[in-house]
Protein backbone atom coordinates (compact mmCIF):
# COMPACT_ATOMS: atom_id res chain seq x y z
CA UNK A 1 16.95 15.28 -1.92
CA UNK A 2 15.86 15.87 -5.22
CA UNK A 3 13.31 17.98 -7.28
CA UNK A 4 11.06 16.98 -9.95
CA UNK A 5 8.93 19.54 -11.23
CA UNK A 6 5.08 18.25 -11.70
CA UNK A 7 1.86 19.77 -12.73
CA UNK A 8 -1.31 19.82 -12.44
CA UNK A 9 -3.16 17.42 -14.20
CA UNK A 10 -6.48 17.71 -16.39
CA UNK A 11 -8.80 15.27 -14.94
CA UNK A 12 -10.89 15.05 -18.28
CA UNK A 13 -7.88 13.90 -20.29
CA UNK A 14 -7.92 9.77 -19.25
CA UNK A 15 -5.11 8.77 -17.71
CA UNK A 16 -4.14 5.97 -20.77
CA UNK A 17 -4.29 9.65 -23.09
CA UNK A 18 -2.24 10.82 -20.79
CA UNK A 19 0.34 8.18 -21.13
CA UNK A 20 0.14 7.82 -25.05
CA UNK A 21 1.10 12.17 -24.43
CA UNK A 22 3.99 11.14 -22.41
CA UNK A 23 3.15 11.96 -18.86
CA UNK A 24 2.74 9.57 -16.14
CA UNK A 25 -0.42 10.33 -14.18
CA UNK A 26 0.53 10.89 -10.24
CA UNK A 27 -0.83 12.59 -7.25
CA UNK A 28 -0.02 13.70 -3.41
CA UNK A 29 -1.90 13.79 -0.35
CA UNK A 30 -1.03 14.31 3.30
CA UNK A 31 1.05 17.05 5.39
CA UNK A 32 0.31 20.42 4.58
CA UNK A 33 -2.13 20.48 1.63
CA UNK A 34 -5.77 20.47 2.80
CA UNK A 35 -6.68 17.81 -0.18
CA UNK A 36 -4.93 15.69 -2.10
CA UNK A 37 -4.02 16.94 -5.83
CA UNK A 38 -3.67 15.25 -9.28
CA UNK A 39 -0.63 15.14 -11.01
CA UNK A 40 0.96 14.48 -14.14
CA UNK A 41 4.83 13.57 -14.70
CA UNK A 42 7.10 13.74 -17.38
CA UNK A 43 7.17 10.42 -18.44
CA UNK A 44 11.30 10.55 -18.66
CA UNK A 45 11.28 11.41 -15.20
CA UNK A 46 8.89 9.28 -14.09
CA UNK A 47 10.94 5.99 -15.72
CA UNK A 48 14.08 8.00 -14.12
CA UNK A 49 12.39 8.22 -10.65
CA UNK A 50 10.85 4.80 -10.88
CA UNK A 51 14.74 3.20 -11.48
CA UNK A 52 16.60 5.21 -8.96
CA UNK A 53 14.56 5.82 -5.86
CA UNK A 54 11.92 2.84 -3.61
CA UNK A 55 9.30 3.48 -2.30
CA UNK A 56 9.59 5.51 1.00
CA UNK A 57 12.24 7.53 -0.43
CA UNK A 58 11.97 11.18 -0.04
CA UNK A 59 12.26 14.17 -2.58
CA UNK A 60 10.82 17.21 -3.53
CA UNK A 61 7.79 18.15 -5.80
CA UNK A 62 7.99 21.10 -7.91
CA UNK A 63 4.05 21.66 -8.63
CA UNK A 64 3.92 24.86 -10.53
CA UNK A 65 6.97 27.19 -8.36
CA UNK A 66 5.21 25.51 -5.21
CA UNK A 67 8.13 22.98 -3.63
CA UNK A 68 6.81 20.17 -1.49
CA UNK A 69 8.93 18.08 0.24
CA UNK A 70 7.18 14.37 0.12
CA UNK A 71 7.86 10.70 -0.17
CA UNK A 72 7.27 8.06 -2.57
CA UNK A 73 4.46 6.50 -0.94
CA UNK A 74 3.48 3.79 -4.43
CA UNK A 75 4.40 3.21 -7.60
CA UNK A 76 2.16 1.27 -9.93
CA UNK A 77 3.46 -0.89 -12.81
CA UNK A 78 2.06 -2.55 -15.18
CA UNK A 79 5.54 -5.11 -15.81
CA UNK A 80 4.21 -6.71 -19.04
CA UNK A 81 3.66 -3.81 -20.62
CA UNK A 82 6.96 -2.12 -19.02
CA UNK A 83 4.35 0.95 -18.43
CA UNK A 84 4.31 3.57 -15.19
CA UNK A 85 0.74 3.28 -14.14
CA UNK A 86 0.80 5.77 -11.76
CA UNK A 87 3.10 7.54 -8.71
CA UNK A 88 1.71 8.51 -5.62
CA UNK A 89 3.48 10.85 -3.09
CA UNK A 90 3.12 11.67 0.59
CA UNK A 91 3.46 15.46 1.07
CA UNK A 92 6.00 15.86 4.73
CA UNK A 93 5.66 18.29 7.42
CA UNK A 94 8.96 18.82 9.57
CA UNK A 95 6.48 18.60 12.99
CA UNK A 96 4.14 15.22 11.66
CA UNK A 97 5.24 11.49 11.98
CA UNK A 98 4.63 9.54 8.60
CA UNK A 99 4.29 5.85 7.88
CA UNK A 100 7.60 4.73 5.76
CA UNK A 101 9.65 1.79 5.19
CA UNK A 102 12.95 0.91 5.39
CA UNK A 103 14.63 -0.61 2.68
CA UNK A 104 17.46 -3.46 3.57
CA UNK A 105 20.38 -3.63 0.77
CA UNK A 106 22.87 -6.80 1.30
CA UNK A 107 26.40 -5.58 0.02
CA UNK A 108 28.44 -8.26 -1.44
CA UNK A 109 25.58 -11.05 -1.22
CA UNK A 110 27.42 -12.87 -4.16
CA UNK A 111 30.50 -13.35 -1.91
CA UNK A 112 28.27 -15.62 0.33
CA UNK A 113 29.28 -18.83 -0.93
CA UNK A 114 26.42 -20.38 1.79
CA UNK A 115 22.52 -20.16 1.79
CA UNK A 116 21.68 -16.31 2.03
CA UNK A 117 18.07 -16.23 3.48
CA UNK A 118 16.52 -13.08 3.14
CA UNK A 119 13.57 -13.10 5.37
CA UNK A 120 12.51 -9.35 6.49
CA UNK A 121 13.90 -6.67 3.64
CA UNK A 122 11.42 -4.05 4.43
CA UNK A 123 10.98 -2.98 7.77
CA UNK A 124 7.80 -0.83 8.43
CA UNK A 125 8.24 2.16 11.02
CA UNK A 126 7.03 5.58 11.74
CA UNK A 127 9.50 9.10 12.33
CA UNK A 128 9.28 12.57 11.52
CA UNK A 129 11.12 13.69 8.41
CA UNK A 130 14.35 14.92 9.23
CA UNK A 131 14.56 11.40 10.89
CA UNK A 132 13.49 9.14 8.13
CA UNK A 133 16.18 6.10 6.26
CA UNK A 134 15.23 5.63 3.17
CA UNK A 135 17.68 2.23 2.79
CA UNK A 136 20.29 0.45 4.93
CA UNK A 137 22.87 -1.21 3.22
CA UNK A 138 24.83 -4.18 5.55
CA UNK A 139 28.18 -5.93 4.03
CA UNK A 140 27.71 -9.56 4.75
CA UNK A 141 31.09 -10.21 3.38
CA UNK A 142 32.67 -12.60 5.33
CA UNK A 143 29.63 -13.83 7.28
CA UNK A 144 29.91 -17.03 8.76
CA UNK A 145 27.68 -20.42 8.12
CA UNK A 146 25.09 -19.45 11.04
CA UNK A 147 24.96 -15.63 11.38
CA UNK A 148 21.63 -14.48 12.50
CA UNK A 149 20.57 -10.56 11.96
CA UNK A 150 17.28 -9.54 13.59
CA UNK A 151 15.64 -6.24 13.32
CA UNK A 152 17.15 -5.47 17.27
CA UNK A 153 20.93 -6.44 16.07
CA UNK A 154 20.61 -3.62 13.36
CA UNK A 155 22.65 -0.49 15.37
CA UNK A 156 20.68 2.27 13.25
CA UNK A 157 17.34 0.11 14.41
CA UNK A 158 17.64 1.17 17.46
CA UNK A 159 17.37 4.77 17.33
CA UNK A 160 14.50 6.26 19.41
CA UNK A 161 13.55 8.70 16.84
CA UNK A 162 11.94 5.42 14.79
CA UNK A 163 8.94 3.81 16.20
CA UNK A 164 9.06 0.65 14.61
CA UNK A 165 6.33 -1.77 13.60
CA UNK A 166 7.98 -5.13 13.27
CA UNK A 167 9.12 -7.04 16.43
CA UNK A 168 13.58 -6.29 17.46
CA UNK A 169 13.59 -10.14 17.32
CA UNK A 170 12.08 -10.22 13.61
CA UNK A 171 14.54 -12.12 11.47
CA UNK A 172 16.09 -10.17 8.70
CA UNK A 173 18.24 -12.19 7.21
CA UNK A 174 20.25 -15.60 7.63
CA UNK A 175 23.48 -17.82 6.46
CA UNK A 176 22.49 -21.18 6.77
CA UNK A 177 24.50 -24.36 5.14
CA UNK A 178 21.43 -25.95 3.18
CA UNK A 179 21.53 -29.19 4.67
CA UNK A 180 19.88 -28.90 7.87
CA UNK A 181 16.76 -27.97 5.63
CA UNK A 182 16.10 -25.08 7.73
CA UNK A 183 13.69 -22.04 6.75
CA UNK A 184 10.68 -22.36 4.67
CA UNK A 185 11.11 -24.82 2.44
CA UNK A 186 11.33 -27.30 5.60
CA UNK A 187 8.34 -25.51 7.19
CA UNK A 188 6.28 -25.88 4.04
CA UNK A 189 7.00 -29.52 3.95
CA UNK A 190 6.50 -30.36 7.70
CA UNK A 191 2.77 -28.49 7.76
CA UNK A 192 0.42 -31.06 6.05
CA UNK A 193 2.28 -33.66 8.96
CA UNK A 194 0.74 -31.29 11.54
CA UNK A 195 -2.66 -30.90 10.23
């Protein structure tokens, strides 16, 4: 895991001063602190943080020689600007179950010379720390036309130490050939026939 170090923030200086001073404005809530505190971030370490790590990824907060072990819980950008609005962060306790997400990574998607449907790519569950996955990568290299993955065919899924909150038979992803005008697109196109 790693450590950023953070501090406190002023809460009279607005957050776009903030910005224009280089710091991102942040804060984190949850686990062991009794209310949630504002932060500011390095704004180097913030663009750092926002490129390498999702949200639901864990780390550790260095707020002033106090370390606190949290996860990224949102980041707020502001695209057309290419600006870090804010970071928030989930403070972790080794004994509490927290809301996360994992992440699913396809590994050589452009060797898939059929229709790659990604369906679910985020799959909401709940664990203690030492338990959490921040991503899951899967090689689809040499998938057939027709391979199915649901959330209950994933063997790290399974585990009993996640308590997931998406159905095992939750599509994740799918090769299809294109033709059959499966997913989607076909159900977009056969729903004004029902109404």
């Amino acid at each position: 895991m790693n450590t950023i170090n953070v501090t406190k923030r002023d809460l009279t200086v607005k957050a776009k001063k903030l910005r224009r001073n280089g710091y991102v404005p942040g804060s984190v809530f949850g686990g062991m602190l009794k209310e949630p505190v504002a932060l500011q971030i390095e704004e180097s370490v913030a663009r750092q943080l926002v490129r390498e790590l999702r949200e639901g990824s864990r780390l550790k907060l260095d707020l002033d020689g106090t370390v606190i072990p949290v996860q990224i819980k949102e980041k707020s950008l502001d695209n057309l600007k290419h600006e870090i609005l804010e970071i928030s962060f989930q403070a972790l306790s080794a004994d509490q179950a927290v809301n996360s997400v994992i992440d699913i990574v396809l590994v050589n998607a452009d060797k898939v010379t059929a229709v790659l449907e990604k369906l679910n790519m985020k799959i909401p569950y709940s664990a203690l720390p030492a338990d959490m996955i921040d991503t899951l990568e899967i090689d689809v290299d040499g998938m057939p036309v027709g391979t199915i993955v649901t959330v209950g065919d994933i063997p790290e899924l399974k585990s009993e130490k996640l308590a997931l909150q998406v159905n095992s038979d939750e599509i994740v992803f799918r090769i299809t050939d294109g033709k059959r005008g499966g997913g989607a697109a076909s159900e977009a196109k056969e729903a004004p026939a029902a109404e």
